[in-house]
C-alpha atoms as a PDB file:
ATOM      1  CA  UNK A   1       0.000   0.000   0.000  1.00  0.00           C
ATOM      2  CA  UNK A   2       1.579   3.331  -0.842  1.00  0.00           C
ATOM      3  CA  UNK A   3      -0.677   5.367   1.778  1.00  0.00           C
ATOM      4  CA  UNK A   4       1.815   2.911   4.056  1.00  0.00           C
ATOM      5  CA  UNK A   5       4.599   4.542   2.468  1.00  0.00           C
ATOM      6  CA  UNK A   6       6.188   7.330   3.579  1.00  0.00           C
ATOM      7  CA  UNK A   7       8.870   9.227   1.816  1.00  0.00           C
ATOM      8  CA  UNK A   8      11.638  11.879   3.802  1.00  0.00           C
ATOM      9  CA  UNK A   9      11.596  14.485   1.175  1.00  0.00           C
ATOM     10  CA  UNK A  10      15.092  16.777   1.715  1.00  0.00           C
ATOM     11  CA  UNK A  11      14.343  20.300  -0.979  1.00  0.00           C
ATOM     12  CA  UNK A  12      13.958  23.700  -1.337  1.00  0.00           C
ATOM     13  CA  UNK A  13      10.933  25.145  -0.352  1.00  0.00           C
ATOM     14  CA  UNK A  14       9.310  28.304  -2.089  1.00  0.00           C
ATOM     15  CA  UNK A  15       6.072  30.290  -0.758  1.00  0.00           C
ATOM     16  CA  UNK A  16       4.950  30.785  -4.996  1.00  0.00           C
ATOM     17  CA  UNK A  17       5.174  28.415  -7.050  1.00  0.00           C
ATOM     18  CA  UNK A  18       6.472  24.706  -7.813  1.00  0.00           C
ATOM     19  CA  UNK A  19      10.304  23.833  -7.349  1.00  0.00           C
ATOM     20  CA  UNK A  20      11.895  21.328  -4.826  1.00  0.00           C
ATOM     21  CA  UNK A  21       9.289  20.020  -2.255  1.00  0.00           C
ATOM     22  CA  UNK A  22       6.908  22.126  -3.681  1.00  0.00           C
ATOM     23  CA  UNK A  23       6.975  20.488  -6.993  1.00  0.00           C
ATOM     24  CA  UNK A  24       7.249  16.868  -5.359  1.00  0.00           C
ATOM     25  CA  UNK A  25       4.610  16.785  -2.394  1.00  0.00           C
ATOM     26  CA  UNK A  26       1.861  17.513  -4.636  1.00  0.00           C
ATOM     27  CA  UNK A  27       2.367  14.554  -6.882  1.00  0.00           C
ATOM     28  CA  UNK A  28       3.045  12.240  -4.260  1.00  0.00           C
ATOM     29  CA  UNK A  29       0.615  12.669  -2.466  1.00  0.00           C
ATOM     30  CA  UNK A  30      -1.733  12.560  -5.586  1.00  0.00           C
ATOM     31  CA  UNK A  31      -0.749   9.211  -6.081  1.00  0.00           C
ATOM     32  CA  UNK A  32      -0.552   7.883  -2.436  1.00  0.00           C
ATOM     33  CA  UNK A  33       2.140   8.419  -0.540  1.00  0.00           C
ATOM     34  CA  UNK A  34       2.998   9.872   2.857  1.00  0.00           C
ATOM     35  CA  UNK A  35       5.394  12.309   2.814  1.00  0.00           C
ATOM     36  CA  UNK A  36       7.539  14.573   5.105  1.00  0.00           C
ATOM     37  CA  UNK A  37       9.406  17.630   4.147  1.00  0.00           C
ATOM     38  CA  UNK A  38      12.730  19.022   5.575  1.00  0.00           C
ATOM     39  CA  UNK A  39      12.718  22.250   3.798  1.00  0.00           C
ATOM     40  CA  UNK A  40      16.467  23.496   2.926  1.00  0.00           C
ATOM     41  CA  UNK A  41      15.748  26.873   2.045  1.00  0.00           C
ATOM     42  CA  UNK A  42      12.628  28.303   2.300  1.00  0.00           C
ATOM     43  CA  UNK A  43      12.726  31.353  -0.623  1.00  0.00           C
ATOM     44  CA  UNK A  44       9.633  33.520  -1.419  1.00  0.00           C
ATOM     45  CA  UNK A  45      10.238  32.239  -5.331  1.00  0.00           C
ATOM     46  CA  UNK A  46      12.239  30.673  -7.268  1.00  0.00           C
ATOM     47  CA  UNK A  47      15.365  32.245  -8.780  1.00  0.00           C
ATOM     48  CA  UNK A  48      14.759  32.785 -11.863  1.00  0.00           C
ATOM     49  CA  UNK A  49      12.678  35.507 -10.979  1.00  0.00           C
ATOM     50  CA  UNK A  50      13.957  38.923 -10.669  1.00  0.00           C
ATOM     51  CA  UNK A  51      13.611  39.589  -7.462  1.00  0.00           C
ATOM     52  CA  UNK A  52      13.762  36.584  -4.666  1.00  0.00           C
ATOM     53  CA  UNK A  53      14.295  36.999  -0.334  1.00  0.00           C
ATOM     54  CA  UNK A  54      14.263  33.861   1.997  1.00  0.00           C
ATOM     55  CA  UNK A  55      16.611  32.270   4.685  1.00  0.00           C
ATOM     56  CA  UNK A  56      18.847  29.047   3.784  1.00  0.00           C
ATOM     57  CA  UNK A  57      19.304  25.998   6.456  1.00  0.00           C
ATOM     58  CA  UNK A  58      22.102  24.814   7.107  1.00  0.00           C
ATOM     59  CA  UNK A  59      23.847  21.049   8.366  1.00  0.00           C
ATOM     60  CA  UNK A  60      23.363  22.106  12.381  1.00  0.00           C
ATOM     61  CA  UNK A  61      19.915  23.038  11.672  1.00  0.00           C
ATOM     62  CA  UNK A  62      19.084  19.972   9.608  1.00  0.00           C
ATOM     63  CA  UNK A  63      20.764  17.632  11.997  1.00  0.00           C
ATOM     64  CA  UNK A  64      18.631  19.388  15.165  1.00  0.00           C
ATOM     65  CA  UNK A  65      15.120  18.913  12.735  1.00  0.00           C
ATOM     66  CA  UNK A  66      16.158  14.927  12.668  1.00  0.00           C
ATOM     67  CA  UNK A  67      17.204  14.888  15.959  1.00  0.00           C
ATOM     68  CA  UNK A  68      13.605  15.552  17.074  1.00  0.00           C
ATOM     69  CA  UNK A  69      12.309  13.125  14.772  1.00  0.00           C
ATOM     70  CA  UNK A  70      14.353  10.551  15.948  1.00  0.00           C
ATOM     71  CA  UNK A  71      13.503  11.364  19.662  1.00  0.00           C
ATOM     72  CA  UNK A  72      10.107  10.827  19.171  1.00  0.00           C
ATOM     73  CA  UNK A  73      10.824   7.580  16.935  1.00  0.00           C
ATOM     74  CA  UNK A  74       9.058   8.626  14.164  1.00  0.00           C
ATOM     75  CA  UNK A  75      12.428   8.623  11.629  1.00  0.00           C
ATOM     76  CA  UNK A  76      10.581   5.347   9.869  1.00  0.00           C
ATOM     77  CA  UNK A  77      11.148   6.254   6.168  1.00  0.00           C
ATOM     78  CA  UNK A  78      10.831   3.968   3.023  1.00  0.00           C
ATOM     79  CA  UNK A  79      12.057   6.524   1.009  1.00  0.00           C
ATOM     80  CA  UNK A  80      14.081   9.437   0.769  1.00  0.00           C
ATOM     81  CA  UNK A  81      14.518  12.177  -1.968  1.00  0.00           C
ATOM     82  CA  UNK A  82      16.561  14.943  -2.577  1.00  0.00           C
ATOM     83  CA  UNK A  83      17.595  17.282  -5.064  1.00  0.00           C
ATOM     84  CA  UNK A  84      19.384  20.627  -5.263  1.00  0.00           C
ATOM     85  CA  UNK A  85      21.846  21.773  -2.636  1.00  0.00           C
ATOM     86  CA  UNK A  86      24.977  24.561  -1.965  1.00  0.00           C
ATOM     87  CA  UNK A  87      26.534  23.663   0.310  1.00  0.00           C
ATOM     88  CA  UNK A  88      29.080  20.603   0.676  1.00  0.00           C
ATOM     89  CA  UNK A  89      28.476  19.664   4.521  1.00  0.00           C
ATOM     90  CA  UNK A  90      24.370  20.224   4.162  1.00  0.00           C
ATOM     91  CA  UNK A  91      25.025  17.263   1.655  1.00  0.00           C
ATOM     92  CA  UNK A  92      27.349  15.554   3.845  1.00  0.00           C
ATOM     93  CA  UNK A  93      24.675  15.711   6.925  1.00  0.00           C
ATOM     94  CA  UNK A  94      22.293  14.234   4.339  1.00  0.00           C
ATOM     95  CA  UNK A  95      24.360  11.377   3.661  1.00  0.00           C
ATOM     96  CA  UNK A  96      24.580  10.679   7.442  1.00  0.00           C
ATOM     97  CA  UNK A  97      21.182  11.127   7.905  1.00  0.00           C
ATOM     98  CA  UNK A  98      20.375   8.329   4.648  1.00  0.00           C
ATOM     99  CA  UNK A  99      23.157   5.910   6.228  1.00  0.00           C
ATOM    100  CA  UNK A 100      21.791   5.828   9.839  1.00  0.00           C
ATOM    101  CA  UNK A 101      17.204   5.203   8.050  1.00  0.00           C
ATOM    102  CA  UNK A 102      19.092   2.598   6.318  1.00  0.00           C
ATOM    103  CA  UNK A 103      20.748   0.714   9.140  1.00  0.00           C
ATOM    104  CA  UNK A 104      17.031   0.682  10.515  1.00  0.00           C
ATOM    105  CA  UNK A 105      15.544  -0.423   7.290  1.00  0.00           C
ATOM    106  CA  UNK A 106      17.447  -2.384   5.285  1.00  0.00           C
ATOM    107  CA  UNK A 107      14.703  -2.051   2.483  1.00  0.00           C
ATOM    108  CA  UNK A 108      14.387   1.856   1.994  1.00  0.00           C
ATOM    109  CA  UNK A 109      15.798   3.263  -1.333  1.00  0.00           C
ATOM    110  CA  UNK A 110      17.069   6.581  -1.453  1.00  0.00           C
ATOM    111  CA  UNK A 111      16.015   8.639  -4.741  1.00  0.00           C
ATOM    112  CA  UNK A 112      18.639  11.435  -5.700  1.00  0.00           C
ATOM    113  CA  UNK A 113      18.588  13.822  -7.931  1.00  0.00           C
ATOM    114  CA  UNK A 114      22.216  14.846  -7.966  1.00  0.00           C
ATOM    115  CA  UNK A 115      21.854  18.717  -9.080  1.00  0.00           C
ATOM    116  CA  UNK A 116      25.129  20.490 -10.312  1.00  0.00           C
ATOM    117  CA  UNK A 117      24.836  21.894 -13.644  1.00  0.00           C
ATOM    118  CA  UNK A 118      23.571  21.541 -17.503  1.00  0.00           C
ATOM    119  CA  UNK A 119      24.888  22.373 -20.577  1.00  0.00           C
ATOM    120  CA  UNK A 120      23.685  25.933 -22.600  1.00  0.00           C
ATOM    121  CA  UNK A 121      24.471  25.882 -26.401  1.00  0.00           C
ATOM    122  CA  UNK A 122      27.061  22.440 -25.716  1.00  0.00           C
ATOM    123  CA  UNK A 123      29.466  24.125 -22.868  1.00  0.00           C
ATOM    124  CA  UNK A 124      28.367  22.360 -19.348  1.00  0.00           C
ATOM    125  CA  UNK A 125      28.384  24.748 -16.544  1.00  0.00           C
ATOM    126  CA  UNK A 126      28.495  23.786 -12.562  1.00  0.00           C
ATOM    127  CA  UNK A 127      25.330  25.850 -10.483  1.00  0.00           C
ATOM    128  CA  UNK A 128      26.404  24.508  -7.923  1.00  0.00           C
ATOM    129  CA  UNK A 129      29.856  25.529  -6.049  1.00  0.00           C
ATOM    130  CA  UNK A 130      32.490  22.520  -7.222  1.00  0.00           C
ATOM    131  CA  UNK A 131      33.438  21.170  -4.021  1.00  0.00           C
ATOM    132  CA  UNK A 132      30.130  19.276  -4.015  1.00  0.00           C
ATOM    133  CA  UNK A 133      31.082  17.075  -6.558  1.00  0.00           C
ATOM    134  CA  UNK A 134      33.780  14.833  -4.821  1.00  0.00           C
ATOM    135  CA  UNK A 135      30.930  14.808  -2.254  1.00  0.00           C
ATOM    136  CA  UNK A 136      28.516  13.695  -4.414  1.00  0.00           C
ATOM    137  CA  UNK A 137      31.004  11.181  -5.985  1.00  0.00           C
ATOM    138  CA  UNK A 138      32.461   9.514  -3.034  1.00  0.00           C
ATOM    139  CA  UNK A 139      29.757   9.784  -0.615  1.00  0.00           C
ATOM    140  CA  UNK A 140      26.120  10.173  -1.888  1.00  0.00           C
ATOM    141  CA  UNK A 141      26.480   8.252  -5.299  1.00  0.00           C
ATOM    142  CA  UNK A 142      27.203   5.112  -3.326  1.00  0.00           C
ATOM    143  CA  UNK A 143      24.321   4.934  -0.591  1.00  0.00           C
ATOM    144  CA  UNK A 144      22.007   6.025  -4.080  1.00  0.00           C
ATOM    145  CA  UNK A 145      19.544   3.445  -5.148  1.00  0.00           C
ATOM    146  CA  UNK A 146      18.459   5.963  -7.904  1.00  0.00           C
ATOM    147  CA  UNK A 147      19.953   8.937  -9.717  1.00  0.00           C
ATOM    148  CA  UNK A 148      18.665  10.989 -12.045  1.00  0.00           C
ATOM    149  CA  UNK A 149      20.935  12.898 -13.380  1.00  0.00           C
ATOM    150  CA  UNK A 150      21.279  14.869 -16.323  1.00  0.00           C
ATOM    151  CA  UNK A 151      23.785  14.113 -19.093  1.00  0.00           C
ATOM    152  CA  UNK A 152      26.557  16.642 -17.833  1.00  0.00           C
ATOM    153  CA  UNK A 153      25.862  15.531 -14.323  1.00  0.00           C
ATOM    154  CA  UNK A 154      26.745  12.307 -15.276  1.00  0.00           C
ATOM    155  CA  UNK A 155      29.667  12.955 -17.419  1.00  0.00           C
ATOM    156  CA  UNK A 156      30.881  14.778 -14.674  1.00  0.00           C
ATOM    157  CA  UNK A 157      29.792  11.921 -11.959  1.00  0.00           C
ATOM    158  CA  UNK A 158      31.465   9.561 -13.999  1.00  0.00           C
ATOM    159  CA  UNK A 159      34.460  11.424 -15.255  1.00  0.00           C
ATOM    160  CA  UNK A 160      33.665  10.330 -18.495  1.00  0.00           C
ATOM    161  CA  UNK A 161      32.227  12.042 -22.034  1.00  0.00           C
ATOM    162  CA  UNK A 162      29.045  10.896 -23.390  1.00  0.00           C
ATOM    163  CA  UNK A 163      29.111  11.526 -27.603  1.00  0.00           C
ATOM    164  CA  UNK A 164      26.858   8.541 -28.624  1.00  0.00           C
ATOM    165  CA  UNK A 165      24.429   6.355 -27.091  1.00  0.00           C
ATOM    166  CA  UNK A 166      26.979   3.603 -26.550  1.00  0.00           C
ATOM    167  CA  UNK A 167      28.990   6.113 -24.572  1.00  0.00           C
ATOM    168  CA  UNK A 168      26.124   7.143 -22.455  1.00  0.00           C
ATOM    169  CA  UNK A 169      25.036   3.368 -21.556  1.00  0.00           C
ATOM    170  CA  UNK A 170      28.746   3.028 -20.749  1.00  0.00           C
ATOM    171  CA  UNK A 171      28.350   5.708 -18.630  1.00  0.00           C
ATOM    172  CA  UNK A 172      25.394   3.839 -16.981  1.00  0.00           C
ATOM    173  CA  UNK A 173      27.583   0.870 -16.217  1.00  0.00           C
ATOM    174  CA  UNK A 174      30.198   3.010 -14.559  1.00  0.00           C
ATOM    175  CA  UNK A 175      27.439   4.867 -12.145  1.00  0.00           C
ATOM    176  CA  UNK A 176      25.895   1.543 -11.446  1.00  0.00           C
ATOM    177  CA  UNK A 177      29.046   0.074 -10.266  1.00  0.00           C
ATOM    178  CA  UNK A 178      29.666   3.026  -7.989  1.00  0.00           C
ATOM    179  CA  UNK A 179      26.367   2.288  -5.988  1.00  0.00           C
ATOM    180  CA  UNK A 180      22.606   2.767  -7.446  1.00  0.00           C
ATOM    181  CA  UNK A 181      20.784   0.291  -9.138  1.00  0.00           C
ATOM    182  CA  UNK A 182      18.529   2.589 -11.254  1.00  0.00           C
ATOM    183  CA  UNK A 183      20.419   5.742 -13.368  1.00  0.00           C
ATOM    184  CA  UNK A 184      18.205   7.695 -15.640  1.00  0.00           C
ATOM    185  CA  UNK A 185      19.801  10.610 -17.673  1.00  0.00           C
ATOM    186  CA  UNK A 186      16.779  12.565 -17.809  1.00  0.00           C
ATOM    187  CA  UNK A 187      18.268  14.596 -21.013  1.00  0.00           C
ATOM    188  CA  UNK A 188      20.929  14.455 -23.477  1.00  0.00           C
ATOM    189  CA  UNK A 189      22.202  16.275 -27.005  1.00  0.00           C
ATOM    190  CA  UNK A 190      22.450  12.850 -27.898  1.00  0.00           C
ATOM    191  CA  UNK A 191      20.818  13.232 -31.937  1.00  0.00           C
ATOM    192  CA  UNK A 192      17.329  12.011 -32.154  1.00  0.00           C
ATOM    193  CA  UNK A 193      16.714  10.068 -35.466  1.00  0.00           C
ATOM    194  CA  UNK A 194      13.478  11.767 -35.090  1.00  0.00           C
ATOM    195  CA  UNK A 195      15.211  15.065 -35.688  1.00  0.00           C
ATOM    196  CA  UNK A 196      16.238  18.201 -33.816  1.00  0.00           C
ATOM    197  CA  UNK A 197      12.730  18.640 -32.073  1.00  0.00           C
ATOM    198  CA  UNK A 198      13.350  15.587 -30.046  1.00  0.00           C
ATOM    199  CA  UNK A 199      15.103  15.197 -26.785  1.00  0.00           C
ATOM    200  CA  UNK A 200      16.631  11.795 -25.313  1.00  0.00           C
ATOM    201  CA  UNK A 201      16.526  10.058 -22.178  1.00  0.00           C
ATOM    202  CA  UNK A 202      17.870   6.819 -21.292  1.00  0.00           C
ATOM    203  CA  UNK A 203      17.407   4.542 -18.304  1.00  0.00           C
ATOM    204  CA  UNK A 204      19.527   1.875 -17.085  1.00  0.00           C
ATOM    205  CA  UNK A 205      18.016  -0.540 -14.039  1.00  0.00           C
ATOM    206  CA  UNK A 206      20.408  -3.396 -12.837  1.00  0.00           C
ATOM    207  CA  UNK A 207      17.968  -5.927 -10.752  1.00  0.00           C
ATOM    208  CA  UNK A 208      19.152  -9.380  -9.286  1.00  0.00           C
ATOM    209  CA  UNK A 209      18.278 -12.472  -9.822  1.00  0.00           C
ATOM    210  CA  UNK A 210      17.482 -15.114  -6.453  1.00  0.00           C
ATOM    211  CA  UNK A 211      20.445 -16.947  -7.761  1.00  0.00           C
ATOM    212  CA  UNK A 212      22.534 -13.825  -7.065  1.00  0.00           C
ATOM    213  CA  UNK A 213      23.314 -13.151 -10.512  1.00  0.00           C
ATOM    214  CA  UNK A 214      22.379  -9.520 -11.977  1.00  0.00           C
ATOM    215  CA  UNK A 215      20.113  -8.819 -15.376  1.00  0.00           C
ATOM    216  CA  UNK A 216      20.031  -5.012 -16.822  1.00  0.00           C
ATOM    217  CA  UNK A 217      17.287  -3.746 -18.486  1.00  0.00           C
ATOM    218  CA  UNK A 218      18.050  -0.704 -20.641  1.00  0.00           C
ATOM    219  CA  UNK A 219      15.624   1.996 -21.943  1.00  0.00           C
ATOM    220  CA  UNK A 220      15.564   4.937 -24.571  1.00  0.00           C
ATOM    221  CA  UNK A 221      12.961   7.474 -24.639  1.00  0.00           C
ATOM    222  CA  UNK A 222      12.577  10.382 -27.390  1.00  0.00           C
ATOM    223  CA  UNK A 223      10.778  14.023 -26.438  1.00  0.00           C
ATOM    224  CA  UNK A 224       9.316  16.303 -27.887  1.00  0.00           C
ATOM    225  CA  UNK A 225      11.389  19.611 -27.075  1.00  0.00           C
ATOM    226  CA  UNK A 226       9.192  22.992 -25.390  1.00  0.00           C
ATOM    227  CA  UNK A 227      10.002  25.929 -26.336  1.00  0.00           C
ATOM    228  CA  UNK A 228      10.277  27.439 -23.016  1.00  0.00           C
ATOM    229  CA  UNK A 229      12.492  27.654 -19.706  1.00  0.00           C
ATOM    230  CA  UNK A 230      10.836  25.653 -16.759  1.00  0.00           C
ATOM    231  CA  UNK A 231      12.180  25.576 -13.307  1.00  0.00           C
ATOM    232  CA  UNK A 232      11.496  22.572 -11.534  1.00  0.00           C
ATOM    233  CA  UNK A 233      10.875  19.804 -13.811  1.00  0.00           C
ATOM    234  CA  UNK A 234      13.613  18.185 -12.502  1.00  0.00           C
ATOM    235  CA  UNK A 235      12.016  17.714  -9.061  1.00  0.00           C
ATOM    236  CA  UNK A 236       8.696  16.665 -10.461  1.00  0.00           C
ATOM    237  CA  UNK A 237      10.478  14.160 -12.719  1.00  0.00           C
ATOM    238  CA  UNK A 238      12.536  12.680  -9.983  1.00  0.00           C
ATOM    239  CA  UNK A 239       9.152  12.540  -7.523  1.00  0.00           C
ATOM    240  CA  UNK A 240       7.392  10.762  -9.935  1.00  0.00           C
ATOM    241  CA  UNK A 241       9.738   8.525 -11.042  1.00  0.00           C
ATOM    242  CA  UNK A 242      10.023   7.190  -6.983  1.00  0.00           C
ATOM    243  CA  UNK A 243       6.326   6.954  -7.374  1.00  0.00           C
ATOM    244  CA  UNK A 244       5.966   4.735 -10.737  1.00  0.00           C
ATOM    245  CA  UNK A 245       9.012   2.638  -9.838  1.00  0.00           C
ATOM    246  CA  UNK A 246       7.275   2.144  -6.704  1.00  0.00           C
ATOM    247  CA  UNK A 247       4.116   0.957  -8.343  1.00  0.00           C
ATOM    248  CA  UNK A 248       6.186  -1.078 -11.192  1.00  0.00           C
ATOM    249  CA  UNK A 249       9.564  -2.359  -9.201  1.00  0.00           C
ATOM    250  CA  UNK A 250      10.646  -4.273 -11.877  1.00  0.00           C
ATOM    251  CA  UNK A 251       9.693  -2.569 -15.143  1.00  0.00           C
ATOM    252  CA  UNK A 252      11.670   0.440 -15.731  1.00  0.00           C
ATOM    253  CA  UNK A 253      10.267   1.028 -19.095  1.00  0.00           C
ATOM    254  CA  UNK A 254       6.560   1.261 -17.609  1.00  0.00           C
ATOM    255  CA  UNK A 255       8.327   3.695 -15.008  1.00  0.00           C
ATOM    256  CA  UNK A 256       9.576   5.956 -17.349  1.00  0.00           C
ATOM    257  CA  UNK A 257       6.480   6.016 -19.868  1.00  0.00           C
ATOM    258  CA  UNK A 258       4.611   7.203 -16.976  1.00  0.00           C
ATOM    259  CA  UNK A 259       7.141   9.458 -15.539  1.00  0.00           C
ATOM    260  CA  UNK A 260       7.961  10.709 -19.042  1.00  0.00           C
ATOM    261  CA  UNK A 261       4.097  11.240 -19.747  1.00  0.00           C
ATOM    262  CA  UNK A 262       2.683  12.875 -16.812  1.00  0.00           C
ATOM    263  CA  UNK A 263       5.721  15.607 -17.494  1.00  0.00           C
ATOM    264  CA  UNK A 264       4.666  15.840 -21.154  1.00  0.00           C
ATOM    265  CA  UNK A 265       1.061  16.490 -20.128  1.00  0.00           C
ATOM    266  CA  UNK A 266       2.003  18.982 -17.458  1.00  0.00           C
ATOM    267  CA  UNK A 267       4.513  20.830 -19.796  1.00  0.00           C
ATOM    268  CA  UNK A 268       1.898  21.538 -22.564  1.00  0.00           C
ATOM    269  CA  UNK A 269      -1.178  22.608 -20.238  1.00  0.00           C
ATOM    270  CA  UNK A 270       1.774  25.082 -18.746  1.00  0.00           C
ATOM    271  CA  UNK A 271       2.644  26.316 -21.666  1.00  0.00           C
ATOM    272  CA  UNK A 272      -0.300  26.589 -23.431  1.00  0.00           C
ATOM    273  CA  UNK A 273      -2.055  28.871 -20.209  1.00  0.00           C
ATOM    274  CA  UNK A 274       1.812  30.375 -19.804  1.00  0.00           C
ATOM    275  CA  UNK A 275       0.702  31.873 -23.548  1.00  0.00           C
ATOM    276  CA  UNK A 276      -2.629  32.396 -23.184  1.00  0.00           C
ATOM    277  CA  UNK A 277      -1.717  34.494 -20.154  1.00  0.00           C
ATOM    278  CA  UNK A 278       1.182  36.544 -21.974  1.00  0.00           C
ATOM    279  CA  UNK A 279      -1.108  37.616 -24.881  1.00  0.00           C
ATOM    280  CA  UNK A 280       0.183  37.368 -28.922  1.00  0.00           C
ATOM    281  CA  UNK A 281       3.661  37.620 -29.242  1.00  0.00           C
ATOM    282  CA  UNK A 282       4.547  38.136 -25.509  1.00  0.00           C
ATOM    283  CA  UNK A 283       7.177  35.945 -24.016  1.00  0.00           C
ATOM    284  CA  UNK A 284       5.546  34.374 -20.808  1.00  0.00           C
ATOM    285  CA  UNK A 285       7.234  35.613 -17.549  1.00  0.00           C
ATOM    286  CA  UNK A 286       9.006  33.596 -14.710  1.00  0.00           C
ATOM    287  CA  UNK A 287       4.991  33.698 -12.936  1.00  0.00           C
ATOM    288  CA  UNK A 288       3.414  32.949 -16.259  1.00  0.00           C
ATOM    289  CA  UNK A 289       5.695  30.014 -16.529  1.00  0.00           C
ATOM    290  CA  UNK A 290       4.907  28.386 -13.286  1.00  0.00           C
ATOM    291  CA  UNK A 291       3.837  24.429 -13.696  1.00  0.00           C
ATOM    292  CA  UNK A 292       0.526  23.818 -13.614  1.00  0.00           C
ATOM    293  CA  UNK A 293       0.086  21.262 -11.276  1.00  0.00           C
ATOM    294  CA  UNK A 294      -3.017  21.724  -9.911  1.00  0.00           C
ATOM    295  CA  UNK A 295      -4.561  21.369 -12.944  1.00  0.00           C
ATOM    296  CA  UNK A 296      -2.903  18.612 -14.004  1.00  0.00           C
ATOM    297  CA  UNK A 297      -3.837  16.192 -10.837  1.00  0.00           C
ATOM    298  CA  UNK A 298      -5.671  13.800 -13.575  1.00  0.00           C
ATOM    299  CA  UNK A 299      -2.606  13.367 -15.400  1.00  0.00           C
ATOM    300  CA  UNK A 300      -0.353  13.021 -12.719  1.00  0.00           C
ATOM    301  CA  UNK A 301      -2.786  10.024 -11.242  1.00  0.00           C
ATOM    302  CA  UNK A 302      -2.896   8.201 -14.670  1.00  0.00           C
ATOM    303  CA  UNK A 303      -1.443   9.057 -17.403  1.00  0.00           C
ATOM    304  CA  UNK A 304      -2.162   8.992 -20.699  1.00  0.00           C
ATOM    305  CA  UNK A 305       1.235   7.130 -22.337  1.00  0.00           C
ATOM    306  CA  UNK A 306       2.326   9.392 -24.965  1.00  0.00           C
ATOM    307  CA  UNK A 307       5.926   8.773 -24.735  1.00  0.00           C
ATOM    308  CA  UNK A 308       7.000   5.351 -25.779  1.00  0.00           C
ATOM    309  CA  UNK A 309      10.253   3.941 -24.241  1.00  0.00           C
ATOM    310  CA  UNK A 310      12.586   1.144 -26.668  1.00  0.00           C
ATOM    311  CA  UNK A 311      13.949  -1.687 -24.714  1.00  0.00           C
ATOM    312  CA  UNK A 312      17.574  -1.428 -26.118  1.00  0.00           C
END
């Protein structure tokens, strides 16, 4: 039962709008879960916006929030998610937090969304300040169950250059043997044979047999590109994708068509009132921009498959 389930959900927090726990309580919640939010900034908006106030938490403060859960024994998580973060010993306290709910539950998978950078017009660039990677690398990456990162977050994860799809399941192999058993790179510049409109994702889940041996299951998904800058996709993708693997253990591709779909559905309602909103010829603003969510609760509950994943 996933109203049994209950996730420890370690984000940003904004007052407007949907990015970090914002943009993954909703949808969790939607489709069943319990969930509890440490909040590791709480900002009146996103940045992106011109004009943004809020306070920041840091690793004492985090550590004293947990400390009162686990006084009153109620630190019994299945999950955990996180996704972006500044500062290197924030991460660090997360880590110890992860380690200590999985020496009390063997079972409970931690979801990451390892947030550093992207790459604008084929240069990456870090967002993040560069000592986190060697913490990401050495400590979070190995008590991972799942990552999502993007293609330059795995590159630079893996220390490794993705050019072609072989290079990018490569890639896959060399995060899996550093820890999680699920790695989707939720975008790539990898050329779509459906041409330049189209986006790819791939997904690599490494499950074991009873007889101790492992089998790989290996999935490519192509997406329609939007037209538009979004800011917290990445949370809702990584959310949902803790949800649907949840509901389908075994069967990344179902995981991802869902994932994949429910994030196609709320893109275009978003952009399409985004537009609407701007008027003819406007460019929608930061506000205008903001996922609909809400409006999409349908979608995010069952999706419509619209984005076919290939076994590879």
């Amino acid at each position: 039962m996933e109203g049994d389930c209950r996730v420890l959900s370690i984000q940003s927090h904004v007052v407007r709008g949907y990015v970090g726990n914002r943009a993954a309580t909703f949808p969790l919640q939607v489709l069943g879960f319990e969930i509890d939010a440490v909040n590791s900034v709480q900002f009146s908006n996103h940045t992106g916006y011109a004009h943004w106030s809020g306070q920041v938490l840091n690793s004492s403060e985090l550590q004293e929030l947990y400390q009162g859960l686990k006084l009153n024994a109620v630190n019994k998580y299945d999950y955990v998610l996180t996704g972006y973060t500044r500062d290197a010993s924030f991460l660090s306290m997360v880590v110890d937090i992860v380690r200590e709910l999985k020496q009390q539950n063997s079972r409970l998978v931690y979801v990451c969304d390892p947030v550093m950078g992207d790459k604008w017009d084929g240069e990456g660039r870090m967002y993040v300040p560069e000592n986190l990677l060697p913490v990401y690398r050495e400590k979070v990456v190995p008590v991972s169950d799942i990552i999502t990162p993007n293609q330059f977050e795995a590159e630079l994860l893996s220390g490794r250059k993705i050019h072609s799809q072989e290079e990018a399941l490569a890639v896959m192999d060399v995060l899996h043997s550093m820890g999680p058993d699920t790695v989707v790179i939720t975008s790539s510049d990898l050329p779509s044979p459906k041409g330049s409109d189209y986006l790819i994702a791939l997904g690599s889940q490494r499950t074991r047999r009873p007889d101790g041996s492992t089998v790989t299951q290996r999935i490519r998904m192509e997406m329609r590109k939007v037209d538009a800058v979004f800011v917290g996709t990445g949370d809702l993708f990584a959310a949902m994708l803790l949800a649907w693997t949840h509901k389908h253990p075994n069967n990344l591709k179902v995981a991802c068509e869902k994932t994949v779909s429910a994030m196609h559905h709320v893109l275009q309602r978003t952009i399409h009132c985004a537009k609407a909103q701007a008027g003819d010829g406007q460019k929608p603003s930061p506000a205008q921009l903001e996922l609909r969510m809400v409006q999409s609760k349908k979608d995010i509950e069952d999706p419509k498959i619209v984005v076919q994943a290939t076994v590879l």
